[in-house]
PDB file of N, CA and C in Angstrom:
ATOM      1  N   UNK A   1       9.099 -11.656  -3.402  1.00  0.00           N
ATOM      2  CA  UNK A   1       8.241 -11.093  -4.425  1.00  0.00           C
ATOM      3  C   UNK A   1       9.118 -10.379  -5.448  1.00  0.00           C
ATOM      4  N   UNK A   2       8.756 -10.664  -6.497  1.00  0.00           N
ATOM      5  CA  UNK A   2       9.184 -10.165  -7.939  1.00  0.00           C
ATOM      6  C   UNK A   2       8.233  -9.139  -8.633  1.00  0.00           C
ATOM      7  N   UNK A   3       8.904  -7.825  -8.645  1.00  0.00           N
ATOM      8  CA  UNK A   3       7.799  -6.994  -9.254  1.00  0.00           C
ATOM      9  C   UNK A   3       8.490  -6.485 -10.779  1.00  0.00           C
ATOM     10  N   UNK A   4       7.844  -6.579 -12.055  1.00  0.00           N
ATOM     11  CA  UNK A   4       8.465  -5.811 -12.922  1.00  0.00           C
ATOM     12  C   UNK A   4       7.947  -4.853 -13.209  1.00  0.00           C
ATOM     13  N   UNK A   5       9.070  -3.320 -13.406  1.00  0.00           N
ATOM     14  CA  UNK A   5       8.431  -2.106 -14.314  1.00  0.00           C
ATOM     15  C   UNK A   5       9.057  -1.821 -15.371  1.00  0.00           C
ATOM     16  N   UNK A   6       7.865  -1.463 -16.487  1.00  0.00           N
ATOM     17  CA  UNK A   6       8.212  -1.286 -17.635  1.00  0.00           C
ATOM     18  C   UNK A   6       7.710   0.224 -18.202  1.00  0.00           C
ATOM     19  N   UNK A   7       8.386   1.105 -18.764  1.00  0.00           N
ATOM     20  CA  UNK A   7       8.033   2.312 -19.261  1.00  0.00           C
ATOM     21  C   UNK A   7       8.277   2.205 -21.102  1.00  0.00           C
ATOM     22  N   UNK A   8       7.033   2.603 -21.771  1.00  0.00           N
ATOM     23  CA  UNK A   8       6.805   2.115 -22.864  1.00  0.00           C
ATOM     24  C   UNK A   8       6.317   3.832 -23.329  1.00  0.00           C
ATOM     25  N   UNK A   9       6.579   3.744 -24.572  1.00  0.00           N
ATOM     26  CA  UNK A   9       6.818   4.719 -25.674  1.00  0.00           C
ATOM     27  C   UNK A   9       6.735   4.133 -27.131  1.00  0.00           C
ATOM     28  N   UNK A  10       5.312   4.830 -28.177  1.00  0.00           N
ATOM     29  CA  UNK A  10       5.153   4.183 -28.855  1.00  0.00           C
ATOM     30  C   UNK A  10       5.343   2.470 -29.623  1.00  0.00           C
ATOM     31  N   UNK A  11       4.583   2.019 -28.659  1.00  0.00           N
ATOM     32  CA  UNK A  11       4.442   0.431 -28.509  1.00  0.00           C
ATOM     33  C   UNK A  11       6.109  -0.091 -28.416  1.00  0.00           C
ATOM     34  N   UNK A  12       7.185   0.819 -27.865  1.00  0.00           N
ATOM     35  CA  UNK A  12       7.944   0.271 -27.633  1.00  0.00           C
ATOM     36  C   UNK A  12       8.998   0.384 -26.067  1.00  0.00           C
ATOM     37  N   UNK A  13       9.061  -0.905 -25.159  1.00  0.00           N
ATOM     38  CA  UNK A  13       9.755  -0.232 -24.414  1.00  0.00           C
ATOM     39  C   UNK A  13      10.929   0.389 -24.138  1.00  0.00           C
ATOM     40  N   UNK A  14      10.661   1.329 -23.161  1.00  0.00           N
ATOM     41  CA  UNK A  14      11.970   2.084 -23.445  1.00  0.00           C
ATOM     42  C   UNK A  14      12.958   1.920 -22.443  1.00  0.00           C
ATOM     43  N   UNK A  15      12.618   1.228 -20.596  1.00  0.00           N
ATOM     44  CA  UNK A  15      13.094   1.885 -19.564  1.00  0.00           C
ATOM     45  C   UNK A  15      12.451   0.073 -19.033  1.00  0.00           C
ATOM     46  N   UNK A  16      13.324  -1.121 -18.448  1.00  0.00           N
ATOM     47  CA  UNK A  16      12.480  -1.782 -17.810  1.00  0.00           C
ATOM     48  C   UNK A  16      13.386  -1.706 -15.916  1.00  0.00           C
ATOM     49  N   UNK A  17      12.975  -2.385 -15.078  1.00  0.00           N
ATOM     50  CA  UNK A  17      13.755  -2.587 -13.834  1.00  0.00           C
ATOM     51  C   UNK A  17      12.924  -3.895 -12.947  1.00  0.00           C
ATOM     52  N   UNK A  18      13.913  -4.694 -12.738  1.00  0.00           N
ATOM     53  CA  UNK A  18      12.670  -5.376 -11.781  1.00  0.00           C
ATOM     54  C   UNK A  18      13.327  -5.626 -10.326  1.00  0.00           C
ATOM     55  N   UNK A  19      12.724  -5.465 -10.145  1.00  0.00           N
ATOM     56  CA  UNK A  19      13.030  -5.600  -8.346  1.00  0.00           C
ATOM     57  C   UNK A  19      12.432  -6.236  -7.448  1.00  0.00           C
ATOM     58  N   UNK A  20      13.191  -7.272  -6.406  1.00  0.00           N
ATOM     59  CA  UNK A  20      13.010  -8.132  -5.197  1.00  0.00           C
ATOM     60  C   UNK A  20      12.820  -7.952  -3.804  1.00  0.00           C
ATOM     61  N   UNK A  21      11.762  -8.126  -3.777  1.00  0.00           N
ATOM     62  CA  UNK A  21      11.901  -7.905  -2.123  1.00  0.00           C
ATOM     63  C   UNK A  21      11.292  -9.050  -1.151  1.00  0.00           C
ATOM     64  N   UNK A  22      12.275  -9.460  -0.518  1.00  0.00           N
ATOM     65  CA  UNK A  22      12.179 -10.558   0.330  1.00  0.00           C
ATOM     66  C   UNK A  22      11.615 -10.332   1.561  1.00  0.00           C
ATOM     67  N   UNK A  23      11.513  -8.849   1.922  1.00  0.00           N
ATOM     68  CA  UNK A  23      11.063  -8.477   3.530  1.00  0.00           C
ATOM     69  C   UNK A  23      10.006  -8.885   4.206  1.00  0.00           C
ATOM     70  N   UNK A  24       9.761  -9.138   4.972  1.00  0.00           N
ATOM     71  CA  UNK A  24       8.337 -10.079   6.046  1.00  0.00           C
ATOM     72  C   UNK A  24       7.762  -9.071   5.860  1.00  0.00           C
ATOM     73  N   UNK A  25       7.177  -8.791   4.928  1.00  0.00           N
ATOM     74  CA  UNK A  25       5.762  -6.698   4.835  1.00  0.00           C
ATOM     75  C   UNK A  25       5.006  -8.098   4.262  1.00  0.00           C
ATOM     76  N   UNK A  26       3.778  -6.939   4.492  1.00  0.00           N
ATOM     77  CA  UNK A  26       2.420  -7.305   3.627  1.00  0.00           C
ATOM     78  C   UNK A  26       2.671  -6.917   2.519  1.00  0.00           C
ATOM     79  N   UNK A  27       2.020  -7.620   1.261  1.00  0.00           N
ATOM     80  CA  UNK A  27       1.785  -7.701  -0.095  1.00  0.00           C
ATOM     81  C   UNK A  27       1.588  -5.802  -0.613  1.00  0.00           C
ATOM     82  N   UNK A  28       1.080  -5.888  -0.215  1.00  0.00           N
ATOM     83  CA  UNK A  28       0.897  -3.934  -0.463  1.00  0.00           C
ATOM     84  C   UNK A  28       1.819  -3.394  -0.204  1.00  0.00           C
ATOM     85  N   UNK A  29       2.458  -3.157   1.152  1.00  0.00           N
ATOM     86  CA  UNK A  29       3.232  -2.592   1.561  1.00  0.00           C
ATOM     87  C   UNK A  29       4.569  -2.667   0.519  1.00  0.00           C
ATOM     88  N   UNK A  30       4.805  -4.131   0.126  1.00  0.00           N
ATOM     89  CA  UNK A  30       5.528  -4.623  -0.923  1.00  0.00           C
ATOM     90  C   UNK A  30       5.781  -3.780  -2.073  1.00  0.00           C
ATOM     91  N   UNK A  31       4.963  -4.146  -2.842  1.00  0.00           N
ATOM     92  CA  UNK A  31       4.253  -3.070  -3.291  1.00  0.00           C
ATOM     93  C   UNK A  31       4.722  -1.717  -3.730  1.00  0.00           C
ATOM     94  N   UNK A  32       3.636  -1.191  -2.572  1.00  0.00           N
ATOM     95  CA  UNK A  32       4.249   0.382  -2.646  1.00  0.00           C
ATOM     96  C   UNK A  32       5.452   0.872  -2.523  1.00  0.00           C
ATOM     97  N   UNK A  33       6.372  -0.166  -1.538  1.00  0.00           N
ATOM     98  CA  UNK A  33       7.570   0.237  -2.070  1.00  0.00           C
ATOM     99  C   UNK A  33       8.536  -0.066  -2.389  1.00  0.00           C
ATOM    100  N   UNK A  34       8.139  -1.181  -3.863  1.00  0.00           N
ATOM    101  CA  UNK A  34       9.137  -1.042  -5.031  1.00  0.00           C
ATOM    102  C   UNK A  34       8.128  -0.266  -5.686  1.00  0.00           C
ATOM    103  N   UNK A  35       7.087   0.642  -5.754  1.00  0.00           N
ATOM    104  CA  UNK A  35       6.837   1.521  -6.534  1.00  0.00           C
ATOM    105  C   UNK A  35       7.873   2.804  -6.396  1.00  0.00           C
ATOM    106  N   UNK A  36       8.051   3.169  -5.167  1.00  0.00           N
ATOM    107  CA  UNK A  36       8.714   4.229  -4.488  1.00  0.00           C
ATOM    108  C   UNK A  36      10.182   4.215  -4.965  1.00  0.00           C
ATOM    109  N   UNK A  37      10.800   3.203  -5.010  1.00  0.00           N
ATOM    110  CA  UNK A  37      12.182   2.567  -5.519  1.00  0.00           C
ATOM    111  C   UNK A  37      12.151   2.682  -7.407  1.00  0.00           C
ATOM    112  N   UNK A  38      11.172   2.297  -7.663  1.00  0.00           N
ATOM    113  CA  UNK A  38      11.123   2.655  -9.369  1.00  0.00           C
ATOM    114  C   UNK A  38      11.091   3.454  -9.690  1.00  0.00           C
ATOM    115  N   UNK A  39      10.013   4.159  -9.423  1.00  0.00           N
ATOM    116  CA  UNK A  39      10.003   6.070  -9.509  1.00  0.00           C
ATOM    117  C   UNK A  39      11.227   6.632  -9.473  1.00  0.00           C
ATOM    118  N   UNK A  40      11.745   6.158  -8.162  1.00  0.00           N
ATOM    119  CA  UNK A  40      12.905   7.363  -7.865  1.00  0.00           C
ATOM    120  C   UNK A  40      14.349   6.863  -8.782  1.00  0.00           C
ATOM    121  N   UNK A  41      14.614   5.605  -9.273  1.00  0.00           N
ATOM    122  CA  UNK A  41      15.289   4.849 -10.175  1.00  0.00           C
ATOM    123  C   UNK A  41      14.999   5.651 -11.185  1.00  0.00           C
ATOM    124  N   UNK A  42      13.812   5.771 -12.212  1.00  0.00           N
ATOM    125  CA  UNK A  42      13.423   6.018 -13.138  1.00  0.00           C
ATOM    126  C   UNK A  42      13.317   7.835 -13.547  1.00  0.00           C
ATOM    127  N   UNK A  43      13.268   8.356 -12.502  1.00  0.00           N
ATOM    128  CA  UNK A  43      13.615  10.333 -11.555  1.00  0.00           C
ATOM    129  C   UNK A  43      11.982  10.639 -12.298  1.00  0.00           C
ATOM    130  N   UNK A  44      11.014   9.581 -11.670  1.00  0.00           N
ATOM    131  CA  UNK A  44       9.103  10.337 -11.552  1.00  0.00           C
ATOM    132  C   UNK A  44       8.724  10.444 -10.644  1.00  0.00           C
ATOM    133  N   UNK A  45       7.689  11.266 -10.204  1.00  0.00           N
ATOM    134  CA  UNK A  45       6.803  11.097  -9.355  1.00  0.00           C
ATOM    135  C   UNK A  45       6.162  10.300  -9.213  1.00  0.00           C
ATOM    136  N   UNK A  46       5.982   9.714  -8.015  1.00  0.00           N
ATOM    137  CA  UNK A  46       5.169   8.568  -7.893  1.00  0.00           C
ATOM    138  C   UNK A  46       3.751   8.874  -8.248  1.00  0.00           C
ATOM    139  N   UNK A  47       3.152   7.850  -9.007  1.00  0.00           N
ATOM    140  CA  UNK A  47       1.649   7.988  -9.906  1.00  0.00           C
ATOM    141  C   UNK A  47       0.976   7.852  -9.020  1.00  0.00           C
ATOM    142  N   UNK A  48      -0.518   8.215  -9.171  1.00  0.00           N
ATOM    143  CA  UNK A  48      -1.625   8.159  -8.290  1.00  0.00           C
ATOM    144  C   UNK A  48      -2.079   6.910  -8.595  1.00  0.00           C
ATOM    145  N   UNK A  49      -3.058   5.662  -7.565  1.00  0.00           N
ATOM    146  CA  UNK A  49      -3.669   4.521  -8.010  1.00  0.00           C
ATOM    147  C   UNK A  49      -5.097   5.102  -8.442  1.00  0.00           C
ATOM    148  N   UNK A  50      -5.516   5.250  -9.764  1.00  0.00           N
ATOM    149  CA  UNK A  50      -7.060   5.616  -9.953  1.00  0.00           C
ATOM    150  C   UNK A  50      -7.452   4.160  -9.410  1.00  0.00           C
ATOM    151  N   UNK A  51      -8.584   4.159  -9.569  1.00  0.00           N
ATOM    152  CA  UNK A  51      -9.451   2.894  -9.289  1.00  0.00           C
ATOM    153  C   UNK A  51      -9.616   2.291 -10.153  1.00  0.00           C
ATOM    154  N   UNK A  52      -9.276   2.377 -11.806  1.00  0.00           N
ATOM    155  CA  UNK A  52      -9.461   1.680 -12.195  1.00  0.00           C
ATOM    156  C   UNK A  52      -7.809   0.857 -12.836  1.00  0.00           C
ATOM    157  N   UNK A  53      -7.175   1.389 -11.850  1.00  0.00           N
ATOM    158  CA  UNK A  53      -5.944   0.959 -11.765  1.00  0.00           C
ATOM    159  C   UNK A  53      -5.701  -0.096 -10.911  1.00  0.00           C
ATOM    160  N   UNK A  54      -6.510   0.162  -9.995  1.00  0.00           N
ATOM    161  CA  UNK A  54      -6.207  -0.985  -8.623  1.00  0.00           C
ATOM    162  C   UNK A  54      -6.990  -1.754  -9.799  1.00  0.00           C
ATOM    163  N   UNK A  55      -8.495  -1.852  -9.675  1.00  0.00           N
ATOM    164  CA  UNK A  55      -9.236  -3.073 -10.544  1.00  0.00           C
ATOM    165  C   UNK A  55      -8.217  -4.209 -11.507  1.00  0.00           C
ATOM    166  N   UNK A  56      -7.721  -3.219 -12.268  1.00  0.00           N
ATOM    167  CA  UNK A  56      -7.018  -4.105 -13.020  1.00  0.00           C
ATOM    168  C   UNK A  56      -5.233  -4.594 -12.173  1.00  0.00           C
ATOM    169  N   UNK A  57      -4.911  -4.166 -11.425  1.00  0.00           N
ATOM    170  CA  UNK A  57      -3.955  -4.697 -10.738  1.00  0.00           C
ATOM    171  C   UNK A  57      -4.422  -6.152  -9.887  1.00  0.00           C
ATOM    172  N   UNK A  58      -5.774  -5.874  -9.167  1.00  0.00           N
ATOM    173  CA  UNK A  58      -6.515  -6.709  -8.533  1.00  0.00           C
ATOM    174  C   UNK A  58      -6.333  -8.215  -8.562  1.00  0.00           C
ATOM    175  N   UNK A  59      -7.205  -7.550 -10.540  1.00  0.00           N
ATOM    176  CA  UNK A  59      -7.575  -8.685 -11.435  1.00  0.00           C
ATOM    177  C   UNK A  59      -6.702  -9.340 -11.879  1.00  0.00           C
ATOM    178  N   UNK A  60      -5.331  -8.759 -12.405  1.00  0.00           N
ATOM    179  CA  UNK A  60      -4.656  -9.279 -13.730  1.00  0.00           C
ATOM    180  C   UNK A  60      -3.058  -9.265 -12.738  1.00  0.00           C
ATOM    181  N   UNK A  61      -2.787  -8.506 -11.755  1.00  0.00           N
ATOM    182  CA  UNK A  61      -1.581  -8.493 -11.206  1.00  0.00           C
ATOM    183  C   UNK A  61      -0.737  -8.017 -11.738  1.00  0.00           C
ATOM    184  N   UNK A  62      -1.016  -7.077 -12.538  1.00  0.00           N
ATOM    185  CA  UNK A  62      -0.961  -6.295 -13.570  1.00  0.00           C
ATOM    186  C   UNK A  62      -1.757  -5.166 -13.870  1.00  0.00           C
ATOM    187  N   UNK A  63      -0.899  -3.709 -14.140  1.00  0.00           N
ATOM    188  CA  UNK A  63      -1.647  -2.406 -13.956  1.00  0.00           C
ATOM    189  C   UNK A  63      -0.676  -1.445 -14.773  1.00  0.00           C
ATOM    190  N   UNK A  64      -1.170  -0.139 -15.430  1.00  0.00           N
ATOM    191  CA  UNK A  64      -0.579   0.849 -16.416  1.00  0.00           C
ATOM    192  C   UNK A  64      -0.844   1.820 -16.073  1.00  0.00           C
ATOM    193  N   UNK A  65       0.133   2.507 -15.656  1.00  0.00           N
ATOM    194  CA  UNK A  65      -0.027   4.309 -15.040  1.00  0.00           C
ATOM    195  C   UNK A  65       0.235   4.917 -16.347  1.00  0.00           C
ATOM    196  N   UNK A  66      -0.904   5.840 -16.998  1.00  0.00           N
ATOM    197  CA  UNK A  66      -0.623   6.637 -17.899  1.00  0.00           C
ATOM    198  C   UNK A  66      -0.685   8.356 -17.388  1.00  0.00           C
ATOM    199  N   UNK A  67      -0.506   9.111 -18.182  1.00  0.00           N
ATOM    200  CA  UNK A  67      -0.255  10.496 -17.870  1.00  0.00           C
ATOM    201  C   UNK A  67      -1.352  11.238 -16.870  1.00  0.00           C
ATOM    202  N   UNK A  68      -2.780  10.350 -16.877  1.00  0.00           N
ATOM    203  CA  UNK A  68      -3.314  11.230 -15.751  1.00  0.00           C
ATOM    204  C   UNK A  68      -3.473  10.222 -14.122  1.00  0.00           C
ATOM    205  N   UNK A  69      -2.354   9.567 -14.314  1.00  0.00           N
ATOM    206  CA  UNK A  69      -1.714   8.936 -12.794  1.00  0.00           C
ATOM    207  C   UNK A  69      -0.505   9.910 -12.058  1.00  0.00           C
ATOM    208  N   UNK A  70      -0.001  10.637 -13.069  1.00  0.00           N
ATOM    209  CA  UNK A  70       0.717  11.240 -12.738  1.00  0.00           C
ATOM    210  C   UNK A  70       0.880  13.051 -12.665  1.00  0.00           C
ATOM    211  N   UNK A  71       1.127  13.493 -11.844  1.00  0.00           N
ATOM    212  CA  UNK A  71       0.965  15.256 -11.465  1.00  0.00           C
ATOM    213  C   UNK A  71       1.717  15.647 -11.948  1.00  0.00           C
ATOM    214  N   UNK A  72       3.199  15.417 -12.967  1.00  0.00           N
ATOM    215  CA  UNK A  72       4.093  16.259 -13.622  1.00  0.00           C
ATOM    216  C   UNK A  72       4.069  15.441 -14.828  1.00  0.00           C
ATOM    217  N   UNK A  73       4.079  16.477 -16.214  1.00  0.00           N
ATOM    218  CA  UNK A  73       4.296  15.599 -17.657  1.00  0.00           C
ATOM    219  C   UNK A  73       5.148  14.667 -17.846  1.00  0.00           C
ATOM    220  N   UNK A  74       5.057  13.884 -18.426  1.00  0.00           N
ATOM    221  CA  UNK A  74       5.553  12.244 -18.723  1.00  0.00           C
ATOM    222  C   UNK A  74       5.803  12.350 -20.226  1.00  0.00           C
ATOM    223  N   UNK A  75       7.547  11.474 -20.990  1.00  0.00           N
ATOM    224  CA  UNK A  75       7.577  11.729 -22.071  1.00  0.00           C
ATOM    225  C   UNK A  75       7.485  10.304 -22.722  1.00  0.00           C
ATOM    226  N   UNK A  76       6.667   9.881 -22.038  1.00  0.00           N
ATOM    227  CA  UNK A  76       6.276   8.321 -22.392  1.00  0.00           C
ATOM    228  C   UNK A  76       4.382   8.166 -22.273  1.00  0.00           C
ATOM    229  N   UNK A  77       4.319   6.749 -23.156  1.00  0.00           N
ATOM    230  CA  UNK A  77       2.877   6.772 -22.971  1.00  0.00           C
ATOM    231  C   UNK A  77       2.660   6.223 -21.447  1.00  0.00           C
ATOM    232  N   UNK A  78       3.188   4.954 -21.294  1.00  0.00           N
ATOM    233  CA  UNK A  78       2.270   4.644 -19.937  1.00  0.00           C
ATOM    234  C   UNK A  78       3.500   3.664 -19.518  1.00  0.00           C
ATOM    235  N   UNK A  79       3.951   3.460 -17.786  1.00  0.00           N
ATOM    236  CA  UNK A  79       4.386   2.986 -17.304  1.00  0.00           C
ATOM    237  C   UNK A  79       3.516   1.337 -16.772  1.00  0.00           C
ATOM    238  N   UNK A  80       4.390   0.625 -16.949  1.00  0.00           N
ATOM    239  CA  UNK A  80       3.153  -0.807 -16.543  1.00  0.00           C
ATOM    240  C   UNK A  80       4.439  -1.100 -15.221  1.00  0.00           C
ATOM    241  N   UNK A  81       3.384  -1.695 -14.224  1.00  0.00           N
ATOM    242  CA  UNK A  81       3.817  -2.627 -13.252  1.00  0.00           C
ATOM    243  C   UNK A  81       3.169  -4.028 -13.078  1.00  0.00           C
ATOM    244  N   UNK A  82       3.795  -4.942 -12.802  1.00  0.00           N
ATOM    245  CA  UNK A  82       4.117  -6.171 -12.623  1.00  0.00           C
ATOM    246  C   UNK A  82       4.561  -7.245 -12.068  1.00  0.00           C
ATOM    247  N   UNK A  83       3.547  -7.771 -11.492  1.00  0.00           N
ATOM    248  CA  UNK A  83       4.068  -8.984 -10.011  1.00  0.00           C
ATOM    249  C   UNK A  83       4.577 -10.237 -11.041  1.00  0.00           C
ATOM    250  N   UNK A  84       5.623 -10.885 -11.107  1.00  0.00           N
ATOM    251  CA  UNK A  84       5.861 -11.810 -11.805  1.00  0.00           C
ATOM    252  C   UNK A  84       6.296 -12.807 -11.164  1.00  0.00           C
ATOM    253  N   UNK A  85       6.499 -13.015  -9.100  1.00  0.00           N
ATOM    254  CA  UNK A  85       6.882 -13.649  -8.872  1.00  0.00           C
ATOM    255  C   UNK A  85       6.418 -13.463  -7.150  1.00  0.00           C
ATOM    256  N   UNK A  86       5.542 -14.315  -6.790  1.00  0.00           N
ATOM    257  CA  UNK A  86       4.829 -13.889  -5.735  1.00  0.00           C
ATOM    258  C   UNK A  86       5.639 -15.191  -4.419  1.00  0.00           C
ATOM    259  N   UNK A  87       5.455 -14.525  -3.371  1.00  0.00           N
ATOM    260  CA  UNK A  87       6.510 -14.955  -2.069  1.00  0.00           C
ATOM    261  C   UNK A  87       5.214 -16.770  -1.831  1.00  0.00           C
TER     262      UNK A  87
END
């Protein structure tokens, strides 16, 4: 699995990383941690999933953490994540 993250700042990005993980986990598990690995790459707190975050991750495999995903200020508009390459 191929996940990309992108951190964007006035319609431009600023910060991308993508990362592989080949490990026998479930899809989630996956997941969560190259979220955990980006964050800490990127020095954020890991964002909260609102629900209407999962929805559109769900849907589109594809999802945007903006500032109220996250518990400490952000000097960007919104972080996107991204499955671009599924096992």
């Amino acid at each position: 699995m191929r996940i990309w993250f992108k951190i964007f700042k006035d319609n431009r990005m600023q910060k991308d990383l993508c990362l592989t993980d080949d490990r026998d986990d479930t899809r989630t598990h996956k997941i969560f941690h190259a979220l955990d690995e980006a964050c800490h790459t990127f020095d954020l707190g890991v964002p909260i999933w609102l629900d209407n975050t999962i929805s559109d991750f769900k849907r589109h495999g594809k999802a945007r953490f903006y500032q109220d995903s996250f518990i400490e200020h952000i000097d960007f508009d919104y972080m996107e994540i991204q499955v671009i390459e599924e096992d």
